[in-house]
Protein backbone atom coordinates (compact mmCIF):
# COMPACT_ATOMS: atom_id res chain seq x y z
CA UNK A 1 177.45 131.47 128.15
CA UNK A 2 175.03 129.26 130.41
CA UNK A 3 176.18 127.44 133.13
CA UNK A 4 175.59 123.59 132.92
CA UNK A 5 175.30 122.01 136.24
CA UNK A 6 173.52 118.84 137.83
CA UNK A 7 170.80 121.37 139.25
CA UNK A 8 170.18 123.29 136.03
CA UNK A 9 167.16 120.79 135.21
CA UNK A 10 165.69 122.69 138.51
CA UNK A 11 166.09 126.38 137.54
CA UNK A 12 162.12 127.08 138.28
CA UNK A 13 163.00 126.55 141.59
CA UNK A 14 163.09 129.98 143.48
CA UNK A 15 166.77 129.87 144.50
CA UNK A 16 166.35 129.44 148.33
CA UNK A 17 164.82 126.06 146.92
CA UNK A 18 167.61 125.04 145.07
CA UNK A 19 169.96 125.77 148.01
CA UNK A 20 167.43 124.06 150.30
CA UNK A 21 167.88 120.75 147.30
CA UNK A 22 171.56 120.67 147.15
CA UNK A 23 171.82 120.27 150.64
CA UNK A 24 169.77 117.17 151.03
CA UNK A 25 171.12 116.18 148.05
CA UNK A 26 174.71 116.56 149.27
CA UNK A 27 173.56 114.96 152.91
CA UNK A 28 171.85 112.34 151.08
CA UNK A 29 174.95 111.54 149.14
CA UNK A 30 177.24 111.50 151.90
CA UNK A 31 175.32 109.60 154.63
CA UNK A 32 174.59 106.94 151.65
CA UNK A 33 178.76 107.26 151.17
CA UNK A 34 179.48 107.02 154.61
CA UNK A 35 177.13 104.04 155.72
CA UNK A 36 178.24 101.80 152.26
CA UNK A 37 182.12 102.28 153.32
CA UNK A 38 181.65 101.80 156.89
CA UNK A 39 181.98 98.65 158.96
CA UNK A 40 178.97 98.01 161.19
CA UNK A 41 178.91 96.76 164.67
CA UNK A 42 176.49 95.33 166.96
CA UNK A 43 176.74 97.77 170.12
CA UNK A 44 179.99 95.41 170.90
CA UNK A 45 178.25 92.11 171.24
CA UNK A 46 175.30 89.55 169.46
CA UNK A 47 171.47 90.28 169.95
CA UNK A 48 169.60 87.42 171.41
CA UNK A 49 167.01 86.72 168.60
CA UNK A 50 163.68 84.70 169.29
CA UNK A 51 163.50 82.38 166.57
CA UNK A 52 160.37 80.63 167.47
CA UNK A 53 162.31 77.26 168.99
CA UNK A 54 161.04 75.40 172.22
CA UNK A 55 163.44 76.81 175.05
CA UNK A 56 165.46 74.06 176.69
CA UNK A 57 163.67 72.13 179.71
CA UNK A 58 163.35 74.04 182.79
CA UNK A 59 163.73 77.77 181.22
CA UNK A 60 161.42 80.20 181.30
CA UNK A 61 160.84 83.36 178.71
CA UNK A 62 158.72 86.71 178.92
CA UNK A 63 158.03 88.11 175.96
CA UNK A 64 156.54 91.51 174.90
CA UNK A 65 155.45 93.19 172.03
CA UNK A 66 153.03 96.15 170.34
CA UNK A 67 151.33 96.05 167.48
CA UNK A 68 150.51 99.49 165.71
CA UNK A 69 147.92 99.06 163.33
CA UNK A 70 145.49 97.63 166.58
CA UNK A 71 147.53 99.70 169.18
CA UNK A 72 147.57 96.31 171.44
CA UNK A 73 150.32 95.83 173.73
CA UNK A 74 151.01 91.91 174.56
CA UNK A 75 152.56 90.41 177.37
CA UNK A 76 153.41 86.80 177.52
CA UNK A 77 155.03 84.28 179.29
CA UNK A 78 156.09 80.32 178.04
CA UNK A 79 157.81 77.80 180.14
CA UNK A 80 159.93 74.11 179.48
CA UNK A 81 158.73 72.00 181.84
CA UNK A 82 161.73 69.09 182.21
CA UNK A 83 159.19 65.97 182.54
CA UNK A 84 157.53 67.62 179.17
CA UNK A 85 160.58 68.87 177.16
CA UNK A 86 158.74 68.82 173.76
CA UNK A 87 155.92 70.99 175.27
CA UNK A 88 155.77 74.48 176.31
CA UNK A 89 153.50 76.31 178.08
CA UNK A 90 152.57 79.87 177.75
CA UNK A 91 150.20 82.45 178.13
CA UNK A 92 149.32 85.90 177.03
CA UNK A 93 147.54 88.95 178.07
């Protein structure tokens, strides 16, 4: 009598394969079971997030950032003046 199992539909596989399958399968399962149960936390605090607002008069902000597809690193730096509050000024390099 045959055997029916979820990897029968692989059988062509040589049977190293097939071990080598239901291991990532069973990995893939469980990490997928694991991280879907689980509670996440943020390293025990909040991120700071730049959402693109004007900072507050008087603060200043260095920002910096790489960008893969033209392998350009940017470096740039924006400041709140308090006589200008509406305005700031940055630049980049």
């Amino acid at each position: 009598m045959h055997k029916h199992s979820l990897f029968s539909a692989f059988t062509w596989l040589p049977a190293s394969r097939q071990r080598a399958l239901r291991r990532n399968l069973i990995f893939i399962g469980a990490t997928l079971a694991l991280g879907l149960l689980s509670k996440a936390f943020a390293a025990g605090g909040s991120y700071v997030v730049d959402d693109g607002a004007i900072n507050a008069p008087g603060e200043c902000n260095v920002d910096a950032g790489y960008t893969r597809s033209t392998q350009r690193t940017t470096l740039s730096a924006a400041c709140t003046s308090r006589a200008l509050p509406n305005l700031q000024w940055g630049a980049a390099i």
